[in-house]
Protein backbone atom coordinates (compact mmCIF):
# COMPACT_ATOMS: atom_id res chain seq x y z
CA UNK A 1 -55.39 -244.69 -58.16
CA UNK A 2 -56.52 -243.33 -61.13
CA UNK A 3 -54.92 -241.33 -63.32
CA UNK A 4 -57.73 -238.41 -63.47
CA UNK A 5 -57.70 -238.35 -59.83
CA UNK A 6 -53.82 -238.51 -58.96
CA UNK A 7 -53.82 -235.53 -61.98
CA UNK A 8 -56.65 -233.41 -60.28
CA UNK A 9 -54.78 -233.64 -56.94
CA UNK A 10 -51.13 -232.84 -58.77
CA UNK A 11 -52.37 -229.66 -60.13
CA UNK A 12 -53.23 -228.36 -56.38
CA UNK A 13 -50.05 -227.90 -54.67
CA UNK A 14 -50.97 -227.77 -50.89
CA UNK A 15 -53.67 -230.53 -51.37
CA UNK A 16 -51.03 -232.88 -52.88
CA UNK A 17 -48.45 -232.09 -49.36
CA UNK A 18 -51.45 -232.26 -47.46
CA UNK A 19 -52.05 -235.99 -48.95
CA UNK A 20 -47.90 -237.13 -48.28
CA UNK A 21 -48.26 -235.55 -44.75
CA UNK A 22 -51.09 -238.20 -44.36
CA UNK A 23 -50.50 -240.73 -46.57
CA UNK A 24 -53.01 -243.24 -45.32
CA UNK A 25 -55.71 -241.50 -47.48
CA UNK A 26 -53.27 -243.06 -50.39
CA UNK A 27 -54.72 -246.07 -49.57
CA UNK A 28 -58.50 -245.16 -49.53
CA UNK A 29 -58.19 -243.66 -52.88
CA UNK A 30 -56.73 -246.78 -54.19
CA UNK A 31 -59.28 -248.68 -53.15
CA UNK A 32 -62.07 -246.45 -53.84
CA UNK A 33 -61.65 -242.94 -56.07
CA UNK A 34 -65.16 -241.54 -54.23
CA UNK A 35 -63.01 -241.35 -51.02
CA UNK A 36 -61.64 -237.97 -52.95
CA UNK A 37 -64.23 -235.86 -51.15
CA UNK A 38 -63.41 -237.30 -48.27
CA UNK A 39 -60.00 -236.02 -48.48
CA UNK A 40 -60.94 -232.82 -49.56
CA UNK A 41 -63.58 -232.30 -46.86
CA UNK A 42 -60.75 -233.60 -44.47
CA UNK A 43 -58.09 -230.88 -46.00
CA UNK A 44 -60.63 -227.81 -45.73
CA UNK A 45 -60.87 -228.82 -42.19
CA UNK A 46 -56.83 -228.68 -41.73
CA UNK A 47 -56.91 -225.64 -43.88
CA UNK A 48 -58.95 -223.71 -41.71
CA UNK A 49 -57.67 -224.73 -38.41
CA UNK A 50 -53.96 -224.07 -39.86
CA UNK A 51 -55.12 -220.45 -40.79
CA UNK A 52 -56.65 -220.14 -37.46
CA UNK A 53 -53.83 -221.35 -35.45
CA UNK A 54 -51.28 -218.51 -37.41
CA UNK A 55 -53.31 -215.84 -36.37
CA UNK A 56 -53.37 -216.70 -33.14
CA UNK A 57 -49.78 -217.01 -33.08
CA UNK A 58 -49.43 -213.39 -34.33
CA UNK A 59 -51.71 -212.73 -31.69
CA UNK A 60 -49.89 -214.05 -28.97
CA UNK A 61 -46.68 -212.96 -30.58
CA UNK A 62 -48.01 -209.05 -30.53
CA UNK A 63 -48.72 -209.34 -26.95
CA UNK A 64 -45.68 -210.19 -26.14
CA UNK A 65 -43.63 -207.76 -27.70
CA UNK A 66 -46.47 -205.21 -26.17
CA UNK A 67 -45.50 -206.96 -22.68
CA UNK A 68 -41.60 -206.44 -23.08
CA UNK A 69 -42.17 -202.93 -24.11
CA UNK A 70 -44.34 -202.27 -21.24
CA UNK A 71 -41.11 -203.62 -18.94
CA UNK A 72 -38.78 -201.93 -20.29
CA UNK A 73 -40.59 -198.03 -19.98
């Protein structure tokens, strides 16, 4: 990999777990550094759905502490 690239991808903390969670993009950017947007394109995508998938935990969490409440009036 080159060294510009594995720098650039140091400096941003969640991109750089993102990348040892799946490691397989290692390998891409090895073999080509314009797989980079790739990756990043591929990250925003987990990004969002991660965000997504918290609130609707909260979600789901509020409703059922509303629910026990409810039971125990």
């Amino acid at each position: 990999m080159e060294v510009s690239l594995a720098l650039k991808i140091k400096e941003n903390e969640k991109l750089h777990r993102y990348l040892k969670e799946h490691s397989y993009y290692y390998i891409k950017l090895n073999r080509n550094p314009k797989y980079y947007d790739e990756l990043l394109s591929e990250y925003k995508k987990y990004n969002r759905s991660n965000h997504f998938d918290k609130i609707n935990n909260a979600i789901d969490n509020a409703e059922l502490i509303s629910n026990v409440i409810k039971m125990m009036e």
